[in-house]
N, C-alpha and C. Protein backbone atom coordinates (compact mmCIF):
# COMPACT_ATOMS: atom_id res chain seq x y z
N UNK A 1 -9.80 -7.42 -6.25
CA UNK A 1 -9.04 -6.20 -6.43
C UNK A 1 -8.47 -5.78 -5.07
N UNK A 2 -7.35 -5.49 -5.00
CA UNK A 2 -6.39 -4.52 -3.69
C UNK A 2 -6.15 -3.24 -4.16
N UNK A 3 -6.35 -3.00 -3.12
CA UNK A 3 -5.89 -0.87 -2.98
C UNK A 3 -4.89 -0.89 -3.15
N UNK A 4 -3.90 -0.13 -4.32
CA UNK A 4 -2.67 -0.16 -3.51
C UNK A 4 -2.31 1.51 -3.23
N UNK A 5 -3.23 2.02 -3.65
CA UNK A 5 -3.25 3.90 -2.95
C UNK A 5 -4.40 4.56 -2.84
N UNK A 6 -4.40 5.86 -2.80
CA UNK A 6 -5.18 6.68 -2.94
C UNK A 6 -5.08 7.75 -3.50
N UNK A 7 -5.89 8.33 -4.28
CA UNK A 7 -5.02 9.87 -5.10
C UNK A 7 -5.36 10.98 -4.12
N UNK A 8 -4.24 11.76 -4.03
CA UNK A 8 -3.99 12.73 -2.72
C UNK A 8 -4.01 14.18 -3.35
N UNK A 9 -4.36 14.43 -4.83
CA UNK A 9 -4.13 15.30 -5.73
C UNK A 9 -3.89 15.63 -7.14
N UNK A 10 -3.93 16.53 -7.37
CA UNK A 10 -3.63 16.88 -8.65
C UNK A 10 -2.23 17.79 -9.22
N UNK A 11 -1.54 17.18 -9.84
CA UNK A 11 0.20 17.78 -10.25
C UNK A 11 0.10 18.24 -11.64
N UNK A 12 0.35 19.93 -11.85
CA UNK A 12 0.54 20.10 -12.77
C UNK A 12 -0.65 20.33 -14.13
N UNK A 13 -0.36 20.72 -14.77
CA UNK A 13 -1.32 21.05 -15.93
C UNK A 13 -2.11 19.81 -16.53
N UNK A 14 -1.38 18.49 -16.93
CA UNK A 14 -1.62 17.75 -17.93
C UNK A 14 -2.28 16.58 -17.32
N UNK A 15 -3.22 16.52 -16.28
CA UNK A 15 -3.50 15.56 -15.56
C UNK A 15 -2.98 14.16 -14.68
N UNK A 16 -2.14 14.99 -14.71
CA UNK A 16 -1.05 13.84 -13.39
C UNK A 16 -1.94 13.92 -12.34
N UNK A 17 -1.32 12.72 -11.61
CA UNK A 17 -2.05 12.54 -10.30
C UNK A 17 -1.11 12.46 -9.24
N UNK A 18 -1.55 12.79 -8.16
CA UNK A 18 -0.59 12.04 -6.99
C UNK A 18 -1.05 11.29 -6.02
N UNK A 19 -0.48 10.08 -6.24
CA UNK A 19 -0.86 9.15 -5.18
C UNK A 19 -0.13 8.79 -4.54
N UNK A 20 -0.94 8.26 -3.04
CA UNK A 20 -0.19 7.94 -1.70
C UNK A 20 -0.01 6.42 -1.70
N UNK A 21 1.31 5.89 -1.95
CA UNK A 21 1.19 4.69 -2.45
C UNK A 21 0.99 3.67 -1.03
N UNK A 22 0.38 2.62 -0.97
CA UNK A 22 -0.13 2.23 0.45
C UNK A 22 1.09 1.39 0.62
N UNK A 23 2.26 0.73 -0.59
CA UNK A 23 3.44 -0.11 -0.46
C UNK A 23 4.63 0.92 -1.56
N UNK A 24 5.21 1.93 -0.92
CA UNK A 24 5.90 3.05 -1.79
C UNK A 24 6.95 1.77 -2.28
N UNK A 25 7.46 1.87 -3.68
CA UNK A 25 6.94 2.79 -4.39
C UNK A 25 6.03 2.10 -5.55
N UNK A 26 5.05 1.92 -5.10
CA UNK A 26 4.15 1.18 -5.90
C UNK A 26 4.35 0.39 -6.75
N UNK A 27 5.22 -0.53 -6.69
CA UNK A 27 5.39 -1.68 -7.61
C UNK A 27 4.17 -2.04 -8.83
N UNK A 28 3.33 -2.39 -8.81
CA UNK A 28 2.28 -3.19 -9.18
C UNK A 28 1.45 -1.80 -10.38
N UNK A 29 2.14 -0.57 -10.06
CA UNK A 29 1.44 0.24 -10.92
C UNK A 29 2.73 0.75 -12.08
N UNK A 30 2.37 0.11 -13.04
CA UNK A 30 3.55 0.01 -14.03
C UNK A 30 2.81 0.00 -15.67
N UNK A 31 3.05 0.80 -16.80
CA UNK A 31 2.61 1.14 -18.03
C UNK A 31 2.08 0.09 -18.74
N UNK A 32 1.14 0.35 -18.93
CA UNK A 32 0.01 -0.93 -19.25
C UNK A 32 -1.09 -1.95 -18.79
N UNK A 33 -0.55 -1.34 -17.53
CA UNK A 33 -1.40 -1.73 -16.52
C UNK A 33 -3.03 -1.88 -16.37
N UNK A 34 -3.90 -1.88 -16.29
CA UNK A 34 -5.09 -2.18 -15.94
C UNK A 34 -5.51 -1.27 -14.73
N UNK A 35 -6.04 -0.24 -14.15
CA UNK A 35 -6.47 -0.33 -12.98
C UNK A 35 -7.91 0.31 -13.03
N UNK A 36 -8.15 -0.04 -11.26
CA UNK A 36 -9.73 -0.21 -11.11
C UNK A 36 -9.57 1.50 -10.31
N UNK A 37 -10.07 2.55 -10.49
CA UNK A 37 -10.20 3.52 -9.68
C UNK A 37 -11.72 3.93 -9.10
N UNK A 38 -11.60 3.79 -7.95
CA UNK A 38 -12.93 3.45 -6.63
C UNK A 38 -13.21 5.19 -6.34
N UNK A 39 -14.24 5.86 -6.75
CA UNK A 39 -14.38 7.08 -6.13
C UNK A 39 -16.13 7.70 -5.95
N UNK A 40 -16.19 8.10 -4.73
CA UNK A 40 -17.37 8.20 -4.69
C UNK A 40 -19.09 7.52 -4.75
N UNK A 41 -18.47 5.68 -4.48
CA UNK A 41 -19.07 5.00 -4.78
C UNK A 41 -19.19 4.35 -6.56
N UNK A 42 -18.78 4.86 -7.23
CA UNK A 42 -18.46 4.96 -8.45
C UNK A 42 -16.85 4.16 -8.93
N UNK A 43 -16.74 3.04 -10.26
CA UNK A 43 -15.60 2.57 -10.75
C UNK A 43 -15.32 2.59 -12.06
N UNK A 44 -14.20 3.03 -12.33
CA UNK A 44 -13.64 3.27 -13.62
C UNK A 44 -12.45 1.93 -13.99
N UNK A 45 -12.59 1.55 -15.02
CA UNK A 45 -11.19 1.33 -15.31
C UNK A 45 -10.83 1.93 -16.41
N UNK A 46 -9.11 2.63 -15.67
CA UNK A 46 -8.46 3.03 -16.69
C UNK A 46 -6.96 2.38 -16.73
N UNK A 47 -6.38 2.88 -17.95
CA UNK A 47 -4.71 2.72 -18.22
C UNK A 47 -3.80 3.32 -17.66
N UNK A 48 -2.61 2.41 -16.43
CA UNK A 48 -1.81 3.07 -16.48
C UNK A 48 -0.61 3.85 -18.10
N UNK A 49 -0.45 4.93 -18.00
CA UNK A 49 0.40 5.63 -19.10
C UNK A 49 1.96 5.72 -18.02
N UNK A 50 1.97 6.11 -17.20
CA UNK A 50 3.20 6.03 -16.10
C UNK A 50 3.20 6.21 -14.49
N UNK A 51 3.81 5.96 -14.39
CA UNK A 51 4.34 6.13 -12.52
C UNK A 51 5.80 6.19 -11.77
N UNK A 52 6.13 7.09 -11.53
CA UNK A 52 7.21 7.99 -10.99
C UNK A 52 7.30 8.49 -9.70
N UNK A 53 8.39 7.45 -8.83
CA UNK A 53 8.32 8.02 -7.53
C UNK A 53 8.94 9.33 -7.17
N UNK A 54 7.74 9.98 -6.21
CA UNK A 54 7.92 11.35 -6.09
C UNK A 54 7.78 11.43 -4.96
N UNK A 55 8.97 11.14 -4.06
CA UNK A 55 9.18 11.24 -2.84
C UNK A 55 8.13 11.30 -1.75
N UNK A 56 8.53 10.81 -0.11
CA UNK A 56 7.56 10.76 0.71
C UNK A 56 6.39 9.75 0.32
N UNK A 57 6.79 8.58 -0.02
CA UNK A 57 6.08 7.84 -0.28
C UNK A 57 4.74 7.93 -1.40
N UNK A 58 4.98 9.47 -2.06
CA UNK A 58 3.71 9.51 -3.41
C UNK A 58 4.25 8.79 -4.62
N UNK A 59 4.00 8.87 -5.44
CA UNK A 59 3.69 8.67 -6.95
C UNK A 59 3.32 9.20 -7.52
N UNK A 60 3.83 9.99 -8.93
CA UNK A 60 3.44 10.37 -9.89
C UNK A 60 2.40 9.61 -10.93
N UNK A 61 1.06 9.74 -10.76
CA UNK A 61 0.65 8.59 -12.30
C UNK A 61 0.19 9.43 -13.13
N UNK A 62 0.22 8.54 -14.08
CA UNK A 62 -0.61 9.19 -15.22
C UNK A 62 -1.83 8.11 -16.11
N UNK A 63 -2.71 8.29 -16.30
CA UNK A 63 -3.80 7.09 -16.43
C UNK A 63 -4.30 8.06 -18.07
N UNK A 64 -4.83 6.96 -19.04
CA UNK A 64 -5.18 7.25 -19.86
C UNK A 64 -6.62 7.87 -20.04
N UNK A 65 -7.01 8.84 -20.36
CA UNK A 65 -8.13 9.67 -20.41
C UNK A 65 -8.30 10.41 -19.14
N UNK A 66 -7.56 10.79 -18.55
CA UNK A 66 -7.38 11.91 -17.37
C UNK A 66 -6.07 12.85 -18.22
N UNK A 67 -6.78 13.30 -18.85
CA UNK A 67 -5.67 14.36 -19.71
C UNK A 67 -5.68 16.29 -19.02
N UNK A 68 -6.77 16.13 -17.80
CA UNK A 68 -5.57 17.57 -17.82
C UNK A 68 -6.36 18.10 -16.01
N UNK A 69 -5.98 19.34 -15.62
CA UNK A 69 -5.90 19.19 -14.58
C UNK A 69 -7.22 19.27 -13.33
N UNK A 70 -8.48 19.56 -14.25
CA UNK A 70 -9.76 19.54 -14.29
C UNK A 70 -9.81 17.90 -13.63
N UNK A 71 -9.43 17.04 -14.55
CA UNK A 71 -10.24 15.92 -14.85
C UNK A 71 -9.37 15.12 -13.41
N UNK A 72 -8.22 15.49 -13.32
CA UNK A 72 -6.75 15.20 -12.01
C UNK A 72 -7.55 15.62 -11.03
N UNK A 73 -8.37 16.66 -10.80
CA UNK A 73 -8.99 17.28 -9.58
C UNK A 73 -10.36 16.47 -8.96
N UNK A 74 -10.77 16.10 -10.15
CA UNK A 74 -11.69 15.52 -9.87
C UNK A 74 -12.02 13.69 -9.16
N UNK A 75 -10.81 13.22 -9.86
CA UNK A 75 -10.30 12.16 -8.64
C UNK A 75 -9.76 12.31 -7.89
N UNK A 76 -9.53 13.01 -6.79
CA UNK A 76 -8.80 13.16 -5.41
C UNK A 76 -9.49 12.71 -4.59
N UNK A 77 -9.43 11.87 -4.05
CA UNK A 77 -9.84 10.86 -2.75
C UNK A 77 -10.22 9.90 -3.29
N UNK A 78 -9.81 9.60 -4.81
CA UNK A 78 -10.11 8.13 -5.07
C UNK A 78 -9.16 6.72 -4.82
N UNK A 79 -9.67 5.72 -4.24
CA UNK A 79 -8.82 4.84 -4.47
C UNK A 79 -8.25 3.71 -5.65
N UNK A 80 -6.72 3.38 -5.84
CA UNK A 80 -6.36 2.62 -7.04
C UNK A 80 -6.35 1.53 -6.09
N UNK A 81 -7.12 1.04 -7.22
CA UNK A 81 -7.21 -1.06 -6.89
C UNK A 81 -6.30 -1.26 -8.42
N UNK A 82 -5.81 -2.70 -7.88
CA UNK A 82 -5.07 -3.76 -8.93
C UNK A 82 -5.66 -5.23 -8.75
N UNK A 83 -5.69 -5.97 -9.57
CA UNK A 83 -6.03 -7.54 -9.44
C UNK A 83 -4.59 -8.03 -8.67
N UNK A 84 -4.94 -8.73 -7.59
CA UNK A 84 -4.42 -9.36 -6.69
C UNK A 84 -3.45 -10.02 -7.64
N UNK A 85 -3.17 -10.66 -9.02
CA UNK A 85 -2.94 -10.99 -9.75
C UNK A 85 -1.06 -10.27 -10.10
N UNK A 86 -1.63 -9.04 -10.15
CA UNK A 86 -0.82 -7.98 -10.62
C UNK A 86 -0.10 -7.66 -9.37
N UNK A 87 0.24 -7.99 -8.29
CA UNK A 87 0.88 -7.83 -7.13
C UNK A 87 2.30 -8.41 -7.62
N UNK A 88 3.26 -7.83 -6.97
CA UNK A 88 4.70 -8.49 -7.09
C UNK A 88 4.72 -8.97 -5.95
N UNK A 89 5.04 -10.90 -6.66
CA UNK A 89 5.08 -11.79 -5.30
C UNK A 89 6.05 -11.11 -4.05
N UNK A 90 5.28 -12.13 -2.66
CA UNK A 90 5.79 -11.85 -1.66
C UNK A 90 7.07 -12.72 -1.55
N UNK A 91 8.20 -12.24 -0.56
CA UNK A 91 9.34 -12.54 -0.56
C UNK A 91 8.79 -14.09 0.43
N UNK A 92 9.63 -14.95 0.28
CA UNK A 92 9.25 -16.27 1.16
C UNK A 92 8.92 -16.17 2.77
N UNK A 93 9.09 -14.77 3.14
CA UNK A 93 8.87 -14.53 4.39
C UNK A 93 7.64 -13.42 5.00
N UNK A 94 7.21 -13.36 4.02
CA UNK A 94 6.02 -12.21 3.72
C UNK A 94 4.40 -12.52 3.42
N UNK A 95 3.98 -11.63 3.46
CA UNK A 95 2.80 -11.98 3.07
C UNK A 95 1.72 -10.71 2.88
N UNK A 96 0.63 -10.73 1.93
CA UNK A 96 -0.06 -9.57 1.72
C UNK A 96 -1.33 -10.05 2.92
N UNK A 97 -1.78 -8.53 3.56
CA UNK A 97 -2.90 -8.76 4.21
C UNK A 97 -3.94 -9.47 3.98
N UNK A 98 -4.30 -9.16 2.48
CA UNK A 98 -5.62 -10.02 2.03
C UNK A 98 -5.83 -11.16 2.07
N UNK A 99 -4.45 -11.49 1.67
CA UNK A 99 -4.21 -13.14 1.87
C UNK A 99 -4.49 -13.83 3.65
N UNK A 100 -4.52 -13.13 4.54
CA UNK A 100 -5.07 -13.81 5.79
C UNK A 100 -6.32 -13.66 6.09
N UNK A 101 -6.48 -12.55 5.43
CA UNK A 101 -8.52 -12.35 5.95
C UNK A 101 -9.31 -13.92 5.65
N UNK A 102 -9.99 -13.72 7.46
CA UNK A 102 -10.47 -15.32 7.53
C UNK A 102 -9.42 -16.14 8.18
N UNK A 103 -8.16 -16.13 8.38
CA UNK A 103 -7.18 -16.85 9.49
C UNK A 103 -7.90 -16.99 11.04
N UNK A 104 -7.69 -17.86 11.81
CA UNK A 104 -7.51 -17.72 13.04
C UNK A 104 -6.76 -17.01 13.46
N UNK A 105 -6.88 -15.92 14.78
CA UNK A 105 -5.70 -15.19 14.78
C UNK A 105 -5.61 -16.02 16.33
N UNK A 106 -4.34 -16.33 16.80
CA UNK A 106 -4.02 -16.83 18.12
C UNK A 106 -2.54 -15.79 18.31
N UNK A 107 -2.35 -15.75 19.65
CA UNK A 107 -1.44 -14.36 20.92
C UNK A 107 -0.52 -15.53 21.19
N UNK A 108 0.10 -15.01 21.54
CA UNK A 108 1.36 -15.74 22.77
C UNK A 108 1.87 -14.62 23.71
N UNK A 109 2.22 -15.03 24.80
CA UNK A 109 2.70 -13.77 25.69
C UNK A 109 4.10 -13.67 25.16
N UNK A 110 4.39 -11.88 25.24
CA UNK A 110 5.34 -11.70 24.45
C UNK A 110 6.56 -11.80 25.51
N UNK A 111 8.37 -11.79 24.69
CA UNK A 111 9.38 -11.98 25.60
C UNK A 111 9.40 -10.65 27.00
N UNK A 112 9.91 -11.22 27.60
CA UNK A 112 10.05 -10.46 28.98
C UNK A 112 11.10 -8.94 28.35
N UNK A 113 12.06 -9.11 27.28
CA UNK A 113 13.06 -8.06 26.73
C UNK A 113 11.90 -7.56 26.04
N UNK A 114 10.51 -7.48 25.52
CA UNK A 114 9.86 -6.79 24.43
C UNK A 114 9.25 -6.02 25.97
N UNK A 115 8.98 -6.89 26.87
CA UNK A 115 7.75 -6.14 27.74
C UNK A 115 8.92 -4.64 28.68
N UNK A 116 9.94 -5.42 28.80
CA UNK A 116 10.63 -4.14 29.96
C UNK A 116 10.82 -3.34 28.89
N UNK A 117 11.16 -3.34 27.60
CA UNK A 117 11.27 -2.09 25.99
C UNK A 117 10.05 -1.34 26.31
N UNK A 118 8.84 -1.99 25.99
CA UNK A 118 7.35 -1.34 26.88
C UNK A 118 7.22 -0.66 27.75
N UNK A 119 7.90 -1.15 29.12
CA UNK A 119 7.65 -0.28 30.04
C UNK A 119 8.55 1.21 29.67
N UNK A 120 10.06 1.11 28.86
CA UNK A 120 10.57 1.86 29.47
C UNK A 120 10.84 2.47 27.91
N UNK A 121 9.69 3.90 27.95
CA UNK A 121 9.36 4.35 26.85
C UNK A 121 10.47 4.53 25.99
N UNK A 122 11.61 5.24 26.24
CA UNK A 122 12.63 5.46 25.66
C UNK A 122 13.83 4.31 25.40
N UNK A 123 13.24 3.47 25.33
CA UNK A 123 13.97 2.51 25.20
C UNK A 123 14.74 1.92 23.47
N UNK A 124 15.78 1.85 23.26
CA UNK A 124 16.39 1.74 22.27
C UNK A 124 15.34 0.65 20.89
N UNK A 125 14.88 1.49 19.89
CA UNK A 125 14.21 0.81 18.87
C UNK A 125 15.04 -0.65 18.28
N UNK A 126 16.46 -0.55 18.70
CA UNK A 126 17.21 -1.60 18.24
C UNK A 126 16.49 -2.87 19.20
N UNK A 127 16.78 -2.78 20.04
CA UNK A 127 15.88 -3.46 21.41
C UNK A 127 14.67 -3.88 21.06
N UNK A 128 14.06 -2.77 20.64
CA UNK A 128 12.60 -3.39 20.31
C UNK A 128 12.38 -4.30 19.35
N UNK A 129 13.10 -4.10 18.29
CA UNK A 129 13.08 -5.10 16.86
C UNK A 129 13.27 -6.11 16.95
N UNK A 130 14.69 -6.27 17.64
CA UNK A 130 15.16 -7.74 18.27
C UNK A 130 14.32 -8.62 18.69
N UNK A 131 13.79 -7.72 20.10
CA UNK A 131 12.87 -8.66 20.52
C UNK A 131 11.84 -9.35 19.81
N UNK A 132 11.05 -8.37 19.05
CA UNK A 132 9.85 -8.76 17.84
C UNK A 132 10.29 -9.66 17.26
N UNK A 133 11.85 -9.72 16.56
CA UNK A 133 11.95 -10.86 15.45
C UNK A 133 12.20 -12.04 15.90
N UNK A 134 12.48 -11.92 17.34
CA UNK A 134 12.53 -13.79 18.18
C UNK A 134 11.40 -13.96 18.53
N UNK A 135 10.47 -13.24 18.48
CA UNK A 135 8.88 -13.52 19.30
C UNK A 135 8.14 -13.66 17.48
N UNK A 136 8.80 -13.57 16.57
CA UNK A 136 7.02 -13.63 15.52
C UNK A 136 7.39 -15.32 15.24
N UNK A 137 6.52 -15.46 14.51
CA UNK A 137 6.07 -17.13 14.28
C UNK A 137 5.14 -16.80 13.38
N UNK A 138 5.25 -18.31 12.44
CA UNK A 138 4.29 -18.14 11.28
C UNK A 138 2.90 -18.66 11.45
N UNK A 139 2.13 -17.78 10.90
CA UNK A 139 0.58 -17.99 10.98
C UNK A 139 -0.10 -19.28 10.48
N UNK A 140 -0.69 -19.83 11.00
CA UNK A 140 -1.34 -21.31 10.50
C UNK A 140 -2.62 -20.92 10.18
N UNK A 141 -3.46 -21.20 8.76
CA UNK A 141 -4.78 -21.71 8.31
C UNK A 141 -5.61 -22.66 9.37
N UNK A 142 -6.39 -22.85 9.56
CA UNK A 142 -7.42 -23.49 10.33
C UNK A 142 -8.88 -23.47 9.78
């Protein structure tokens, strides 16, 4: 199972939730869904019923048997897991965190244009990106 939020609250009368989606706008939480909700040491699974992005990176959900605003209050600080399964693949250049846990991690010294961006705080974010995208390289298994 992956996190892909946390509920940050309760919206409204009828047990909506709001969650902080950890990849806005939560792809992977979609009607019919399955999910695992982590709270208090304690796991439920319930049904997604919907999810509606509601700006600033939340989500509107709505999960089956959380019907009103009692029951919404009472999961706040829980986290939504999904089966790794239920993820929308990564683009050919991507990759989900979970998927490296356990990699070797190996450094390279970075370009001399990333390090003077470094020194010189105010330095144009365009600058900085650049540099990053000629300095990354893909991660090798070992």
């Amino acid at each position: 199972m992956v996190a892909v939020g946390e509920i940050v609250g309760a919206h409204a009368l009828r047990g909506w939730l709001r969650v902080r989606a950890y990849q806005p706008p939560a792809p992977s939480l979609v009607p019919g869904r399955r999910v695992l909700i982590e709270h208090a040491g304690a796991c439920r699974e319930l049904e997604v019923v919907s999810a509606t992005p509601h700006g600033r990176g939340l989500v509107l959900l709505t999960l089956a048997g959380v019907d009103d605003r009692r029951a919404a209050e009472a999961l706040v600080g829980a986290r939504v897991l999904v089966r790794a399964a239920d993820l929308p693949p990564p683009a050919e250049d991507e990759f989900y965190y979970h998927e490296v846990v356990g990699f070797r991690v190996e450094t390279t010294v970075l370009p001399s244009d990333l390090m003077s961006a470094v020194r010189r705080p105010f330095a144009s974010t365009a600058a900085i990106a650049a540099s990053t995208l000629s300095a990354s390289a893909p991660m090798s298994k070992e």
